[in-house]
Protein backbone atom coordinates (compact mmCIF):
# COMPACT_ATOMS: atom_id res chain seq x y z
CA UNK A 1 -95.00 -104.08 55.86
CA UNK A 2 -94.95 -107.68 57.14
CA UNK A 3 -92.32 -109.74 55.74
CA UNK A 4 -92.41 -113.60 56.57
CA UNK A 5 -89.81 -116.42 56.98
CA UNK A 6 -90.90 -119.68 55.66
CA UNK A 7 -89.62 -123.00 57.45
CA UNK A 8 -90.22 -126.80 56.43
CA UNK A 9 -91.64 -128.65 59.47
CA UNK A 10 -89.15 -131.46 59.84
CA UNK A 11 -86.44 -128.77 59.67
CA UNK A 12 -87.06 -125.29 61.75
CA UNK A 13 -83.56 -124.33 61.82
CA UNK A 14 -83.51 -124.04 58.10
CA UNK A 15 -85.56 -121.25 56.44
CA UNK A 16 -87.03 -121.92 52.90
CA UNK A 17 -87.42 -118.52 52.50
CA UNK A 18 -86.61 -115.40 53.82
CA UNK A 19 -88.43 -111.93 53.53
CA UNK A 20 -91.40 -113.31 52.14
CA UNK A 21 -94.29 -110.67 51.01
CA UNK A 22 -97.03 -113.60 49.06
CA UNK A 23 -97.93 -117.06 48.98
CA UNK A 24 -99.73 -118.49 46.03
CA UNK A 25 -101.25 -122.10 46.17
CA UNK A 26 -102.04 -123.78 43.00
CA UNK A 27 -102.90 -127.78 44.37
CA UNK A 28 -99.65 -129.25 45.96
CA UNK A 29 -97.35 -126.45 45.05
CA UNK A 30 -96.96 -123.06 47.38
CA UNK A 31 -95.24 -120.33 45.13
CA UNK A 32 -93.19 -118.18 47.76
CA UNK A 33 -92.54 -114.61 46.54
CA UNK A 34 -89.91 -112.66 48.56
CA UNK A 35 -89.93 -108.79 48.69
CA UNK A 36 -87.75 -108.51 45.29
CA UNK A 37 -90.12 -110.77 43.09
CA UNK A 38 -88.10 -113.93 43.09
CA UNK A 39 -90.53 -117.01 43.48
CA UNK A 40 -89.21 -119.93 45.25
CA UNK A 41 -91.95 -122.93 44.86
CA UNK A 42 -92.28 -125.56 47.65
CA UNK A 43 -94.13 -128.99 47.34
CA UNK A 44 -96.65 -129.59 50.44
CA UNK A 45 -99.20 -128.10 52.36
CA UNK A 46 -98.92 -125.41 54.69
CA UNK A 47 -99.69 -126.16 58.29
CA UNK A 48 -99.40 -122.91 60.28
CA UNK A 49 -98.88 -119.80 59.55
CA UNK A 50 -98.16 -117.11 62.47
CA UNK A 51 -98.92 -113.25 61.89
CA UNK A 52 -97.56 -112.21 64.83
CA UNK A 53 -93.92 -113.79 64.57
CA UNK A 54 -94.17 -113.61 60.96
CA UNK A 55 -93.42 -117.26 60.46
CA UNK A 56 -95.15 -119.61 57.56
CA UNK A 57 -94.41 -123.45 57.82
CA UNK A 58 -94.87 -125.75 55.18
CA UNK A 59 -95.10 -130.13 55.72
CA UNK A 60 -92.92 -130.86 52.41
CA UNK A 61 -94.49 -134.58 52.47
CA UNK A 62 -98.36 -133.47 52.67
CA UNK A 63 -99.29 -133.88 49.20
C-alpha cells in the first residue's frame, strides 16, 4: 500500500498530512483522508504530486 505525505508549497518542512491513502477535490477544497479515515481538508490546488517518493504538495493560495 502507498501511503503519502502531503506538504504546502511555501512550507516543505511542515507536513499537512501524514499517511495519506485518498485525495478528493471538490473546486478549491482537497479533502485529505489518512489511513484511519480522518479527513483533513486543505484550501488550494495541488501542484505535484510524486508516486515514487510518495509526496503530494498543495499551493494553499491557488484558488
Amino acid at each position: 500500500m502507498c501511503l503519502s505525505t502531503v506538504y504546502e508549497v511555501k512550507n516543505p518542512n511542515a507536513a499537512l498530512a501524514e499517511y495519506v491513502t485518498g485525495v478528493r477535490v471538490n473546486g478549491d477544497q482537497i479533502v485529505l483522508t489518512d489511513i484511519i479515515g480522518n479527513d483533513v481538508t486543505v484550501r488550494g490546488g495541488i501542484t505535484n504530486i510524486d508516486l515514487v517518493k510518495n509526496v503530494i504538495t498543495i499551493d494553499a493560495d491557488a484558488r
